[in-house]
C-alpha atoms as a PDB file:
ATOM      1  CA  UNK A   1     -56.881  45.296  95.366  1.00  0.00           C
ATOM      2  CA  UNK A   2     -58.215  46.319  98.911  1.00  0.00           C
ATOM      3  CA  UNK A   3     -56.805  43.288 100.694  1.00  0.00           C
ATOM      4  CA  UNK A   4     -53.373  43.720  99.469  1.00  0.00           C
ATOM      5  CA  UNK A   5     -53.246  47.001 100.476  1.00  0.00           C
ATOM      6  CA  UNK A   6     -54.456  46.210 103.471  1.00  0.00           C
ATOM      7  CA  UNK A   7     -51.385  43.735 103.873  1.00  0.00           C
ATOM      8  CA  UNK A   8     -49.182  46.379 102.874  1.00  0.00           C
ATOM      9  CA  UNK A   9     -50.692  48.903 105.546  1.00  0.00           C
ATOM     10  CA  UNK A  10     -50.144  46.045 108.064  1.00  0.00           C
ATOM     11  CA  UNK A  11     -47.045  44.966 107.023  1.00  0.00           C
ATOM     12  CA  UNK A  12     -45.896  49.076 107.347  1.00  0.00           C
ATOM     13  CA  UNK A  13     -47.142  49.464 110.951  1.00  0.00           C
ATOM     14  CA  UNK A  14     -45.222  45.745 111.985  1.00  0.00           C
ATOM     15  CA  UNK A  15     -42.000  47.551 110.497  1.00  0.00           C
ATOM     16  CA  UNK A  16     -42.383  51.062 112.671  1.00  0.00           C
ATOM     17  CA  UNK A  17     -43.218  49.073 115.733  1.00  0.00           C
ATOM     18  CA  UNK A  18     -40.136  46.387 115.367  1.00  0.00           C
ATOM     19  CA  UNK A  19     -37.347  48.876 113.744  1.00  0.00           C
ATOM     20  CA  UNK A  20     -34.703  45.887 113.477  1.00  0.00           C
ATOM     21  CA  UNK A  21     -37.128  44.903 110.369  1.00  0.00           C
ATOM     22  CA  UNK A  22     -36.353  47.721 108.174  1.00  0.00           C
ATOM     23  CA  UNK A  23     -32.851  47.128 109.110  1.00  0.00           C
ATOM     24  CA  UNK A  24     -32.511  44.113 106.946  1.00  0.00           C
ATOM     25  CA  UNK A  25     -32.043  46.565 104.193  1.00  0.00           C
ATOM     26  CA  UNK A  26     -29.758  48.818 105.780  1.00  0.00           C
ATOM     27  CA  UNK A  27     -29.114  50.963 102.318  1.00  0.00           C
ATOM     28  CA  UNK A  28     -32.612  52.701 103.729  1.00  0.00           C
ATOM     29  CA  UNK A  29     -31.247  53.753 107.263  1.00  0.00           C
ATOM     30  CA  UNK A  30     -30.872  57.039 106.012  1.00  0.00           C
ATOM     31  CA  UNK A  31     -34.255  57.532 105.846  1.00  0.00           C
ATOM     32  CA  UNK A  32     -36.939  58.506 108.161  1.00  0.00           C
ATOM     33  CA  UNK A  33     -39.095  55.327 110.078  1.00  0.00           C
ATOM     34  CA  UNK A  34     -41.667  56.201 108.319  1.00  0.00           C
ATOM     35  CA  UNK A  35     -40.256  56.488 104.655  1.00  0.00           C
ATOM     36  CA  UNK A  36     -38.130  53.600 104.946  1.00  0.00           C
ATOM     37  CA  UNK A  37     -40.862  51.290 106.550  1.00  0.00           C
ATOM     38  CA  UNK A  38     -43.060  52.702 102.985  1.00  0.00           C
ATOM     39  CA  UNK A  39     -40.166  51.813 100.680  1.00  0.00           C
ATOM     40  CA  UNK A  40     -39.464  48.251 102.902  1.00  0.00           C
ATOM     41  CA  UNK A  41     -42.934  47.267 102.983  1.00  0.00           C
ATOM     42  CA  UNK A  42     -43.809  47.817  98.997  1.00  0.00           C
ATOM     43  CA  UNK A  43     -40.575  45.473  98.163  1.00  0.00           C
ATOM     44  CA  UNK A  44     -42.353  43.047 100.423  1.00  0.00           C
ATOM     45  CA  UNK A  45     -45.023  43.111  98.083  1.00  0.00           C
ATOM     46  CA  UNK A  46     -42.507  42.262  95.048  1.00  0.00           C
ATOM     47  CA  UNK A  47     -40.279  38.948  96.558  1.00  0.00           C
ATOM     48  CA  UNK A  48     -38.251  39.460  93.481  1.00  0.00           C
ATOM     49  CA  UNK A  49     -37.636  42.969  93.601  1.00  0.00           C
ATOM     50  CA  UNK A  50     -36.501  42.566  97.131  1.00  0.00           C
ATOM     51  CA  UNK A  51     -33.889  39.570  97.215  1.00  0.00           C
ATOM     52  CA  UNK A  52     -30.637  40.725  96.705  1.00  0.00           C
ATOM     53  CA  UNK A  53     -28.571  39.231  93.901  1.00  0.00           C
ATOM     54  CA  UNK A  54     -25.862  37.908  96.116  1.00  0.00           C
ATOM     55  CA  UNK A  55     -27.499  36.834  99.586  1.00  0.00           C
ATOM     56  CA  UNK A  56     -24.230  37.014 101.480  1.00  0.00           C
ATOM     57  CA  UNK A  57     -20.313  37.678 100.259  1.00  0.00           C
ATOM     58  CA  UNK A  58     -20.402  34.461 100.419  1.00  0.00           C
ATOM     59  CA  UNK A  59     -22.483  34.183  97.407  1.00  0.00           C
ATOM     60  CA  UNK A  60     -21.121  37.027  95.502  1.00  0.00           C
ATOM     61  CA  UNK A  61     -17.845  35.342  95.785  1.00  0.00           C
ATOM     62  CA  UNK A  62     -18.889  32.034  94.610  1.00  0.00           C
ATOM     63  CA  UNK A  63     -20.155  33.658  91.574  1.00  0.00           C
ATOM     64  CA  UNK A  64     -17.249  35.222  90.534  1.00  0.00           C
ATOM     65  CA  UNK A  65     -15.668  31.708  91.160  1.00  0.00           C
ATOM     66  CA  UNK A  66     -18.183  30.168  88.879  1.00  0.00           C
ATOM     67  CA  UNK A  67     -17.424  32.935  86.228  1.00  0.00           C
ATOM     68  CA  UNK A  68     -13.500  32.271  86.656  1.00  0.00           C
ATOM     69  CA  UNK A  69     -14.078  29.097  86.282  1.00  0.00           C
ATOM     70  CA  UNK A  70     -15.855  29.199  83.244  1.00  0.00           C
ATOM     71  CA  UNK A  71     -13.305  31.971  81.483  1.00  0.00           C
ATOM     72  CA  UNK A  72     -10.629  29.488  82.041  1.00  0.00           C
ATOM     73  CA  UNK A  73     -12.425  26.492  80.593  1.00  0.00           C
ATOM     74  CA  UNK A  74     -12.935  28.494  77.677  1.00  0.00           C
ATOM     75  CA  UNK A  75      -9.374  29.475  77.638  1.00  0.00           C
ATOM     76  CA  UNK A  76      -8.104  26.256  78.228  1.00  0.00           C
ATOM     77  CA  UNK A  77     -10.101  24.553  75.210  1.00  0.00           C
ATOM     78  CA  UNK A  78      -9.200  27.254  72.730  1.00  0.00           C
ATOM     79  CA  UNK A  79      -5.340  26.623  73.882  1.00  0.00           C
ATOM     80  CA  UNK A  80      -5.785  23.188  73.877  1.00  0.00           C
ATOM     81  CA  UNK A  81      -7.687  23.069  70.474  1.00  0.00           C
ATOM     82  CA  UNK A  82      -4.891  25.371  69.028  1.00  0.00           C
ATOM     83  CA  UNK A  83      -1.832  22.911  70.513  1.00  0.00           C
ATOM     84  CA  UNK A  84      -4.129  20.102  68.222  1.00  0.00           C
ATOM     85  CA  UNK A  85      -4.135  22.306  64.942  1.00  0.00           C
ATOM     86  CA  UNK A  86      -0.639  23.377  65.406  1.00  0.00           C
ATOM     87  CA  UNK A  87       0.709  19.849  64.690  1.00  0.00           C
ATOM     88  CA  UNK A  88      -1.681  19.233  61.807  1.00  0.00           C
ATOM     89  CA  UNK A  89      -0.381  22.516  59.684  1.00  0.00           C
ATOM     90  CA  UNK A  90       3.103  22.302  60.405  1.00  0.00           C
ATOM     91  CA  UNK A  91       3.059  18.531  59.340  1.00  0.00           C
ATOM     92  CA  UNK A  92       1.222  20.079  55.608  1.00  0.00           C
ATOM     93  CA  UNK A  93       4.442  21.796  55.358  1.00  0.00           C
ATOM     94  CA  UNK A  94       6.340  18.912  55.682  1.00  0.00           C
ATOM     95  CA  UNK A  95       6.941  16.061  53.800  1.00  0.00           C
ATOM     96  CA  UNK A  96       7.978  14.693  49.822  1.00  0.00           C
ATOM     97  CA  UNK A  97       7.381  17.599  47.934  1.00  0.00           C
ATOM     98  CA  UNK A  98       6.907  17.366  44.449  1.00  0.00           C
ATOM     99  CA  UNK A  99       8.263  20.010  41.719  1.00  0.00           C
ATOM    100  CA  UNK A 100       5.341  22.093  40.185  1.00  0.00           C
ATOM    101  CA  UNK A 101       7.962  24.933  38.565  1.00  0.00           C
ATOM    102  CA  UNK A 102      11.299  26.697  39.506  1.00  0.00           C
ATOM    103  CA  UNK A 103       9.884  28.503  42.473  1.00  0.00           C
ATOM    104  CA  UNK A 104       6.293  26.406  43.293  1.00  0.00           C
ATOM    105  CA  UNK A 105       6.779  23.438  45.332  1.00  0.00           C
ATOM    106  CA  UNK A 106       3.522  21.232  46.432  1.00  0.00           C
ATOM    107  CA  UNK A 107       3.685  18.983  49.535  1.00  0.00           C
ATOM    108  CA  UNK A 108       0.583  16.539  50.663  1.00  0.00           C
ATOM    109  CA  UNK A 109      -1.496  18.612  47.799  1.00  0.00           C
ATOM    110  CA  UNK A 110      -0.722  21.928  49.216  1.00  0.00           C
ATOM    111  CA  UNK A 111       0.772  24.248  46.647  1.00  0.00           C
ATOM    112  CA  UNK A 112       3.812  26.345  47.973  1.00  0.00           C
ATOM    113  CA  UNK A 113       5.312  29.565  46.698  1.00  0.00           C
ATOM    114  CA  UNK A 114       8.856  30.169  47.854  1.00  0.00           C
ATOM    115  CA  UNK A 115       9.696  33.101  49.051  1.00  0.00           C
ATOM    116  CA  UNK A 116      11.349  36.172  47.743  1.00  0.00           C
ATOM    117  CA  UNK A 117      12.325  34.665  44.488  1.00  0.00           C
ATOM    118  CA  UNK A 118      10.820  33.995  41.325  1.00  0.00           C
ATOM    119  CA  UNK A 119      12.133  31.737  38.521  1.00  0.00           C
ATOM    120  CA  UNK A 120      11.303  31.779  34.916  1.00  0.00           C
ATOM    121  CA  UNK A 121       8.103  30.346  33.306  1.00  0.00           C
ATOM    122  CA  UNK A 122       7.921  27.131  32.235  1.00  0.00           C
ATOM    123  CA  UNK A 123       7.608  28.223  29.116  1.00  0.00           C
ATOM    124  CA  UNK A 124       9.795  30.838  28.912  1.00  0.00           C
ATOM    125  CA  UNK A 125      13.206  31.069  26.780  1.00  0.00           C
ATOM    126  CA  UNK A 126      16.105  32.283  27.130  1.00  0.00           C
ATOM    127  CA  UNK A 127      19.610  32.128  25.424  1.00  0.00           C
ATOM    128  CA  UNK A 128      22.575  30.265  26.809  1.00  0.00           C
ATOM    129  CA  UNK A 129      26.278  31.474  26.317  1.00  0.00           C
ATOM    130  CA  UNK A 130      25.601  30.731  22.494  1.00  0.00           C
ATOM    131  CA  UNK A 131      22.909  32.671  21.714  1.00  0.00           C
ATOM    132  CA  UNK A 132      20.911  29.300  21.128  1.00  0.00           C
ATOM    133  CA  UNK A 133      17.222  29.649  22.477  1.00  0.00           C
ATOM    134  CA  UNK A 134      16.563  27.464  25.809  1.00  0.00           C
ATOM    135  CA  UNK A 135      13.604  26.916  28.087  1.00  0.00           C
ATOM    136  CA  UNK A 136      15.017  28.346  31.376  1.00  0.00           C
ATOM    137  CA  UNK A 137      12.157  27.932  33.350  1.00  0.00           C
ATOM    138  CA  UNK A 138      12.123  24.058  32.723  1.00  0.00           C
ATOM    139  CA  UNK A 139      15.659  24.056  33.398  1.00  0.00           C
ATOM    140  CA  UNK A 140      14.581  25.736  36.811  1.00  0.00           C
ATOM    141  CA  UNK A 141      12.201  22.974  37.410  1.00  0.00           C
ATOM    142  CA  UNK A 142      14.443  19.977  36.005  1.00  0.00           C
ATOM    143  CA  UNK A 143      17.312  21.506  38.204  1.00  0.00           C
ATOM    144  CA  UNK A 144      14.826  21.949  41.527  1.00  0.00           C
ATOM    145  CA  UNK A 145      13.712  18.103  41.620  1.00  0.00           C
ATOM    146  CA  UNK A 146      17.298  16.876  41.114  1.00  0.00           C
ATOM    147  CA  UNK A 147      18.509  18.890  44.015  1.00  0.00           C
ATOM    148  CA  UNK A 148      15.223  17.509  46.181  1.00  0.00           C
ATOM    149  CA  UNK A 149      15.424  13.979  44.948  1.00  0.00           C
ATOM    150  CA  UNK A 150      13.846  12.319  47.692  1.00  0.00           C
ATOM    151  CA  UNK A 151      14.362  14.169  50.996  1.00  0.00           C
ATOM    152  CA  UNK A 152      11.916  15.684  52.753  1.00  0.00           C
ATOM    153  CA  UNK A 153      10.959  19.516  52.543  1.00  0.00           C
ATOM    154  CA  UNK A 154      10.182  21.817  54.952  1.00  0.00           C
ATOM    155  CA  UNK A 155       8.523  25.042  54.407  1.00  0.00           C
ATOM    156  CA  UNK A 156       7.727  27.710  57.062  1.00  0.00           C
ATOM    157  CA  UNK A 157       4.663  29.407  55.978  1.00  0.00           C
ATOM    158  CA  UNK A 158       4.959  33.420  55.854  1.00  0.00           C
ATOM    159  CA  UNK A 159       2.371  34.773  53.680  1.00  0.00           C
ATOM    160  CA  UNK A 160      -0.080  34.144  51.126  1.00  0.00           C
ATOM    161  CA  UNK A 161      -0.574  35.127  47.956  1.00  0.00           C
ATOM    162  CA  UNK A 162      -2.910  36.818  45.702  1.00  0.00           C
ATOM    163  CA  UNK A 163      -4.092  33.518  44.779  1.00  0.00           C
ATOM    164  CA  UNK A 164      -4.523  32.550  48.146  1.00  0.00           C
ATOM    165  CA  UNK A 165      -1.410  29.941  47.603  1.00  0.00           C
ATOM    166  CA  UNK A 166       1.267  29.330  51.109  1.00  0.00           C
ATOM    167  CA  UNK A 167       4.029  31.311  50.591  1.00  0.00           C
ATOM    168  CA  UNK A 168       6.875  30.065  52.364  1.00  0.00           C
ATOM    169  CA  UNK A 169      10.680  30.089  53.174  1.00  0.00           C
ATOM    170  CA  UNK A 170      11.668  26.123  52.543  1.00  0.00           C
ATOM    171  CA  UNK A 171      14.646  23.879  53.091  1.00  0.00           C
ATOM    172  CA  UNK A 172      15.957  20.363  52.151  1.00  0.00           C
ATOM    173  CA  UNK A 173      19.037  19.331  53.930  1.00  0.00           C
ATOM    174  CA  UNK A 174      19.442  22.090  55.601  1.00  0.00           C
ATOM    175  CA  UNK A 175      19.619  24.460  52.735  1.00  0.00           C
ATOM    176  CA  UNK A 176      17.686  27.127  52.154  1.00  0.00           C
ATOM    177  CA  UNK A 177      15.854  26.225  48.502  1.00  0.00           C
ATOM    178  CA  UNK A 178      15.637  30.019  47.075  1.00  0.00           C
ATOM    179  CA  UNK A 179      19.085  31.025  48.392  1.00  0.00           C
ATOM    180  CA  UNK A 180      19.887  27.555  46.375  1.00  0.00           C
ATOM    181  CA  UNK A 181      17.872  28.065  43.037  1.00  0.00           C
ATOM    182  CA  UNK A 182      19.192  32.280  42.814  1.00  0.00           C
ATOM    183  CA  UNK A 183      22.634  31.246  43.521  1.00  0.00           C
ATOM    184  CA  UNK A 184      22.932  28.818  40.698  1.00  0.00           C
ATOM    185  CA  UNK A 185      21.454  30.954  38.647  1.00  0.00           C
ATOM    186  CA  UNK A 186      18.572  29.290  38.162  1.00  0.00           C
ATOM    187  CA  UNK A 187      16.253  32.227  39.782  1.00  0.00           C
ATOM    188  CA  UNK A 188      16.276  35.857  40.589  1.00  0.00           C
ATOM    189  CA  UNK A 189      16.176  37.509  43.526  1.00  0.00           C
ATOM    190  CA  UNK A 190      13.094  39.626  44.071  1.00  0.00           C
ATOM    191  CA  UNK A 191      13.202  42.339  46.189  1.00  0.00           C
ATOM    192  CA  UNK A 192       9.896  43.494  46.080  1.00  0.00           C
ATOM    193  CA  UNK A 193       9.231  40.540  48.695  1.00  0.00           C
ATOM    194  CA  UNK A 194      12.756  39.930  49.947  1.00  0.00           C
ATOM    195  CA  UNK A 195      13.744  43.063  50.486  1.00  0.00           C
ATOM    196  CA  UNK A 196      17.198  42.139  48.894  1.00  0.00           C
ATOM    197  CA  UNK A 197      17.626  38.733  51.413  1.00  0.00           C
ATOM    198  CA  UNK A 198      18.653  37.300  48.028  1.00  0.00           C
ATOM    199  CA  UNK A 199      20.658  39.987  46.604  1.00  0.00           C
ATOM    200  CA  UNK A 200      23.980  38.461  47.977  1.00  0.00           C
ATOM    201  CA  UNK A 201      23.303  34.706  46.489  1.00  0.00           C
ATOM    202  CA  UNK A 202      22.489  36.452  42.670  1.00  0.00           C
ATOM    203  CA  UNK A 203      25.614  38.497  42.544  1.00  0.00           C
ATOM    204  CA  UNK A 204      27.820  35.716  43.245  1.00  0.00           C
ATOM    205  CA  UNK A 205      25.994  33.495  40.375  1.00  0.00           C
ATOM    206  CA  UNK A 206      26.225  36.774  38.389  1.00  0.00           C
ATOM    207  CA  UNK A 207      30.144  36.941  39.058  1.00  0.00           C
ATOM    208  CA  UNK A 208      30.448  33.368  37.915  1.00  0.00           C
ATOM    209  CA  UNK A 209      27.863  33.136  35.036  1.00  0.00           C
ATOM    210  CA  UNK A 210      25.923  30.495  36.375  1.00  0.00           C
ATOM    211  CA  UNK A 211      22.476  29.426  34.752  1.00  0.00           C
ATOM    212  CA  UNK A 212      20.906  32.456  33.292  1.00  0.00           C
ATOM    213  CA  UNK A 213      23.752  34.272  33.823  1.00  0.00           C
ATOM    214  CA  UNK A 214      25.629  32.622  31.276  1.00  0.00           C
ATOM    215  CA  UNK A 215      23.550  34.575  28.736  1.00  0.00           C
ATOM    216  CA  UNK A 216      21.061  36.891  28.477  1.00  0.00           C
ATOM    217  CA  UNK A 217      16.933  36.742  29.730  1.00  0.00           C
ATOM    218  CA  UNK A 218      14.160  38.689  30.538  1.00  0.00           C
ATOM    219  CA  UNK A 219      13.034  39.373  34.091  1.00  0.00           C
ATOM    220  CA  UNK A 220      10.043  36.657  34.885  1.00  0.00           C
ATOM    221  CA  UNK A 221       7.955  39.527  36.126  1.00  0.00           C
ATOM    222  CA  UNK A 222       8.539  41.535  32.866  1.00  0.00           C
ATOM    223  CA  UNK A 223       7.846  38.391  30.742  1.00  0.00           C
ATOM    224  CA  UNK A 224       4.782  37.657  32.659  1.00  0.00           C
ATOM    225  CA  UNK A 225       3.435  41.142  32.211  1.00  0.00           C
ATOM    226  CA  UNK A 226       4.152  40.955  28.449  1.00  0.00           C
ATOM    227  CA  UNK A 227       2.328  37.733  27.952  1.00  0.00           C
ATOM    228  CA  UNK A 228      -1.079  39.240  30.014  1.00  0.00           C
ATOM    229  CA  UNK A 229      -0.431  41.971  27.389  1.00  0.00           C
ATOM    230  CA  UNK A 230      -1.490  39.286  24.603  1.00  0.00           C
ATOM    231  CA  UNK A 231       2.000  39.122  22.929  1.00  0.00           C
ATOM    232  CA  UNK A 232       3.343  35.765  21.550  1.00  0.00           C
ATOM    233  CA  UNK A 233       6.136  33.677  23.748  1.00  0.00           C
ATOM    234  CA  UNK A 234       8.478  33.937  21.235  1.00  0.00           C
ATOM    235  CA  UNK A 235       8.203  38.103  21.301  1.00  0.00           C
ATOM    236  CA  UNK A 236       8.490  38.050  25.123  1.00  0.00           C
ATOM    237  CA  UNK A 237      11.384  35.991  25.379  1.00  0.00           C
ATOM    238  CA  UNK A 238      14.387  37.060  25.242  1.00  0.00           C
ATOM    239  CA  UNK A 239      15.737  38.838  21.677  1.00  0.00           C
END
């Protein structure tokens, strides 16, 4: 203890007899000789407390270079990385799709809602311009892998469902699929999602009777909610 205060007593009179020495920290020029030669000296004492974090400008710039550099890397690989997943997704929604109902497509085992439609159960019935019972939702379906046959489908993903399933606006041929299947009849528009995108396509199929049109039906939504409701099909179907 003695002989490093003893250092530090030496190394205070050096710095009052050569005053350039205290001027290496010049932040301490406003003090008095003797103050800043008591401050100066005790950092002496602690190397680490005394060497500046950036030597020169110099320095400081270079490590704000290295810190650019690194900020960029990182951007660079999460662009990069989301260039390679792009590709990967938007090749899921393309491809043979196979017919699951009259509005659920699936494509390399990804299940796809379409969009702002829905089309009768598959087990739902409705009656044709006779009166006769029909499944109309297995029309839907039948009707929906004709009209595919083998092209390809693509489907632009736009939300999910709440059963986590893609929910997307899909074409073959250039035709939009839901504007296709409401048109014909074969599905209702439903502006809850669409907003009324399909209204246009349903009241022409409802000026010419086409599919359902032909006869009478209940809405999907309002058979679906009769079914949860525990009632038989045949009670939930149309009267």
């Amino acid at each position: 203890m003695r002989g490093s205060m003893a250092r530090f007593r030496q190394r205070q009179r050096r710095c009052l007899r050569k005053p350039a020495t205290r001027r290496q920290d010049t932040s301490l020029n406003f003090l008095s000789p003797e103050l800043a030669c008591h401050i100066y000296s005790g950092l002496k004492s602690q190397p680490d407390a005394l060497e500046p974090r950036y030597k020169t400008r110099a320095d400081r710039f270079e490590s704000l270079g290295v810190k650019l550099m690194l900020w960029l890397v990182r951007a660079i690989l999460a662009f990069s990385l989301s260039i390679l997943i792009a590709p990967i997704r938007a090749d899921d929604l393309i491809g043979q799709a196979s017919v699951v109902d009259g509005d659920t497509i699936e494509i390399h085992s990804a299940r796809i809602r379409v969009f702002g439609i829905d089309a009768p159960e598959s087990d739902q019935l409705c009656r044709n311009e006779e009166s006769g019972l029909y499944r109309c939702g297995q029309k839907a379906s039948n009707a929906l892998f004709n009209f595919i046959g083998r092209r390809p489908v693509q489907c632009i993903e736009v939300d999910r469902d709440r059963y986590k399933r893609v929910v997307s606006v899909c074409n073959v041929g250039g035709t939009d699929i839901a504007d296709w299947l409401v048109r014909n009849g074969l599905a209702l528009d439903w502006p809850q999602y669409s907003k009324g995108g399909y209204a246009e396509a349903q009241t022409e199929a409802k000026r010419h009777e086409r599919g359902m049109w032909a006869g009478s039906f209940k809405e999907p939504w309002v058979y679906r909610a009769c079914r949860r409701s525990g009632r038989k099909l045949e009670s939930c179907s149309d009267d």
